[in-house]
Protein backbone atom coordinates (compact mmCIF):
# COMPACT_ATOMS: atom_id res chain seq x y z
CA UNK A 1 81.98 21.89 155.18
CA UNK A 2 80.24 18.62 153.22
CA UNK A 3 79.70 15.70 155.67
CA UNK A 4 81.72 12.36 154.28
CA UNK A 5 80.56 8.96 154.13
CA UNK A 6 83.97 8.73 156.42
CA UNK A 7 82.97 10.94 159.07
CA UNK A 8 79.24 9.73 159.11
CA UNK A 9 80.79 5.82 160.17
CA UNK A 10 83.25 7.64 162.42
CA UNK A 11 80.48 9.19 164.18
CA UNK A 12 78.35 5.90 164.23
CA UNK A 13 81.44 4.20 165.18
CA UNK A 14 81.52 6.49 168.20
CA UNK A 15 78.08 6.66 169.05
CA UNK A 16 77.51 10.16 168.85
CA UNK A 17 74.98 10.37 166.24
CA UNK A 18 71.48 10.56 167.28
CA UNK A 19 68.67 8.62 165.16
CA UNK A 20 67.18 12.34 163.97
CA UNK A 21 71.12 12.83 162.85
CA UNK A 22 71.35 9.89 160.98
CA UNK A 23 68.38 9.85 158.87
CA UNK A 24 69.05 13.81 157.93
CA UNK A 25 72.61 12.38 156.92
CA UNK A 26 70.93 9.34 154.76
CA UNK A 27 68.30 12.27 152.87
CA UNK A 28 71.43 14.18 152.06
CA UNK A 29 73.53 11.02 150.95
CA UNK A 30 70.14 10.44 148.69
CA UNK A 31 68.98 7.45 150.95
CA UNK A 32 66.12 6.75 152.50
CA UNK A 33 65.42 8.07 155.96
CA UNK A 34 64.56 4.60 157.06
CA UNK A 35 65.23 1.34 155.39
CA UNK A 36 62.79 -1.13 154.43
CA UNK A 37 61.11 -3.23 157.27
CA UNK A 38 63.32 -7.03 156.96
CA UNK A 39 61.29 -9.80 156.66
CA UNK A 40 61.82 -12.86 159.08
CA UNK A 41 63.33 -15.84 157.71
CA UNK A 42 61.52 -18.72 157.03
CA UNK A 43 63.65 -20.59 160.00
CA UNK A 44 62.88 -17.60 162.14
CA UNK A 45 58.75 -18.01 161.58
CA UNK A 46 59.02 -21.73 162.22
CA UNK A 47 61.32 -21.02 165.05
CA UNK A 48 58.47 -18.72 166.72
CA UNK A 49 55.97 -20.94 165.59
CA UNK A 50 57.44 -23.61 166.76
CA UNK A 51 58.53 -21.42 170.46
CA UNK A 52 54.94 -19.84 171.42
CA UNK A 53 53.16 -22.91 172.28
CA UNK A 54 55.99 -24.39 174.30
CA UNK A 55 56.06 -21.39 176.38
CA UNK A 56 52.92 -20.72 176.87
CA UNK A 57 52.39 -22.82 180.30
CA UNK A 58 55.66 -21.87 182.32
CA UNK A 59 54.64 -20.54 185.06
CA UNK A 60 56.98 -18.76 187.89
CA UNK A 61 59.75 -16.71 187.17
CA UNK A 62 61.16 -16.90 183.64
CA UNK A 63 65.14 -14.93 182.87
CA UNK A 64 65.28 -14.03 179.23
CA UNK A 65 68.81 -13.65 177.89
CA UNK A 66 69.65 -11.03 175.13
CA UNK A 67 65.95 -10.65 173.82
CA UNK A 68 67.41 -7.53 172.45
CA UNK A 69 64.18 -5.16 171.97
CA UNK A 70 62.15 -7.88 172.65
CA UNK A 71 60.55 -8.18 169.65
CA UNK A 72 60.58 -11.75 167.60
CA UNK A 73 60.72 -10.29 164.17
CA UNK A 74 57.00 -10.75 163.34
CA UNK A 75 55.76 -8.25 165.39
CA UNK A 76 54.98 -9.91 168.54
CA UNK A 77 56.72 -9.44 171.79
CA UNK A 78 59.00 -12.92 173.34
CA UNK A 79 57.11 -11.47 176.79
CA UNK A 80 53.84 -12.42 175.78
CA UNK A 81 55.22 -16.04 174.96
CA UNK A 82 55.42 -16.25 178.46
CA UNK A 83 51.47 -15.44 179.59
CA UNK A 84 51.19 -18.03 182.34
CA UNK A 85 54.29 -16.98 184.23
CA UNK A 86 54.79 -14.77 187.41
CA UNK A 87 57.87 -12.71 186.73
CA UNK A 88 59.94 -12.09 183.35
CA UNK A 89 63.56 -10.80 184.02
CA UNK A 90 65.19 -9.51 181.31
CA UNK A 91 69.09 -9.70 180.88
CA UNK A 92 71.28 -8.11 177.96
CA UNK A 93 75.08 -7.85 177.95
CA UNK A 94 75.08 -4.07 177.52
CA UNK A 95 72.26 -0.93 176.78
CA UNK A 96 73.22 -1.82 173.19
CA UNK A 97 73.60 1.43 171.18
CA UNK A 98 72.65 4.55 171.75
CA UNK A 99 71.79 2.95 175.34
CA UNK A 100 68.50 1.54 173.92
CA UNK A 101 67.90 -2.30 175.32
CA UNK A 102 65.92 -1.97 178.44
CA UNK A 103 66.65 -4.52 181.03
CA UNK A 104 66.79 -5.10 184.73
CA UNK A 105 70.45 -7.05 184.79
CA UNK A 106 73.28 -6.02 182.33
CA UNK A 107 75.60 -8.76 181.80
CA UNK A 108 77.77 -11.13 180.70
CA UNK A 109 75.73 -15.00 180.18
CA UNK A 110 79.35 -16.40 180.58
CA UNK A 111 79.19 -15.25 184.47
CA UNK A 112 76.37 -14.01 186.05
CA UNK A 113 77.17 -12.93 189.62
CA UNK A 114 74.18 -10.90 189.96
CA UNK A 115 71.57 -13.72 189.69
CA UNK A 116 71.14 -16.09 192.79
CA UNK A 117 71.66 -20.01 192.22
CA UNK A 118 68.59 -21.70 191.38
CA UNK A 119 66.32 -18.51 190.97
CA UNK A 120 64.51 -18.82 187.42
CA UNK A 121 62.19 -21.59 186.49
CA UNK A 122 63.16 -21.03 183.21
CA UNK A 123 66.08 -19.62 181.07
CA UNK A 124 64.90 -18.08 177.58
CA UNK A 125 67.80 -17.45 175.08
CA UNK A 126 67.40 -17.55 171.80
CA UNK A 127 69.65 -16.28 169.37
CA UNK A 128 72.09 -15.77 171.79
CA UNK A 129 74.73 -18.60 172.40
CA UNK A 130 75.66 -18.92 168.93
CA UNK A 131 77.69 -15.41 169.88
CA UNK A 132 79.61 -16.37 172.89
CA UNK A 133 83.15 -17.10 172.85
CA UNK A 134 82.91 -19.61 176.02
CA UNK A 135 79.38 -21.40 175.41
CA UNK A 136 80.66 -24.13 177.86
CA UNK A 137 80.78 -21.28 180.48
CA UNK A 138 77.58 -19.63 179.30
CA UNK A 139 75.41 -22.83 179.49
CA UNK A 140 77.08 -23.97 183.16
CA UNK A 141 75.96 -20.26 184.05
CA UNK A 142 72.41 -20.76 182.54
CA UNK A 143 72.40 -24.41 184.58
CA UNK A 144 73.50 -22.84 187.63
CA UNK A 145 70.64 -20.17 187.96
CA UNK A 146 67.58 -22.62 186.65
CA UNK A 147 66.02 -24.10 189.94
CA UNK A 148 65.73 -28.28 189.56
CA UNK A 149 63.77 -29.15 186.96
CA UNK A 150 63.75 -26.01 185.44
CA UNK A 151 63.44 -25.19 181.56
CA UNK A 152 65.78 -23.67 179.32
């Protein structure tokens, strides 16, 4: 029995296709087995310009929201913005699919029971609040878990 478009995005849909899966399903279809890399904006290269040398000196404990795979889009990791500080928490709302975003806290930026008041020196999120629902409960969250005089 042929494979449809239909049940290929029911399958996605459902997470049950593996990565291997999916690119023998593209071949098939006459696709390419892996799309062309996307370049980064020009706001997204001025953005990480613009991002490396401000975090550069934070030192202590850093929490960086929804970095997704961590990667900034040109190849570097947002990690090694962060060379001067102690400890780099990272926080995503779920494993993303296919269970893929490592993290140490899964959650939700709006409420964040599992992080102590005033336990990160700084707050990275980028690319994040624009998503939220609530941002006036995501930022009061973020404010509540940056120690005084801490960064976001």
């Amino acid at each position: 029995m042929a494979t449809t478009i239909q049940q290929i995005a029911t399958h996605l849909h459902n997470g049950t296709l593996t990565r291997a899966i999916l690119n023998h399903a593209r071949r098939k279809l006459g696709l390419s087995a892996r799309p062309a890399p996307k370049q980064p904006s020009e706001l997204r290269r001025a953005t990480n310009a613009h991002l490396r040398p401000l975090c550069r000196d934070v030192t202590g404990s850093v929490l960086s929201i929804g970095e997704g795979h961590g990667r900034d889009s040109q190849g570097g990791g947002y990690r090694d913005y962060f060379r001067a500080c102690g400890r780099y928490v990272r926080m995503e709302y779920d494993k993303g699919w296919g269970g893929s975003l490592p993290a140490e806290i899964y959650g939700d930026v709006r409420s964040m029971p599992a992080v102590p008041t005033e336990s990160f020196d700084c707050v990275f999120c980028i690319y994040v609040l624009e998503h939220v629902d609530d941002v006036e409960a995501g930022v009061a969250e973020i404010w509540r878990v940056l120690k005084r005089g801490g960064v976001l």
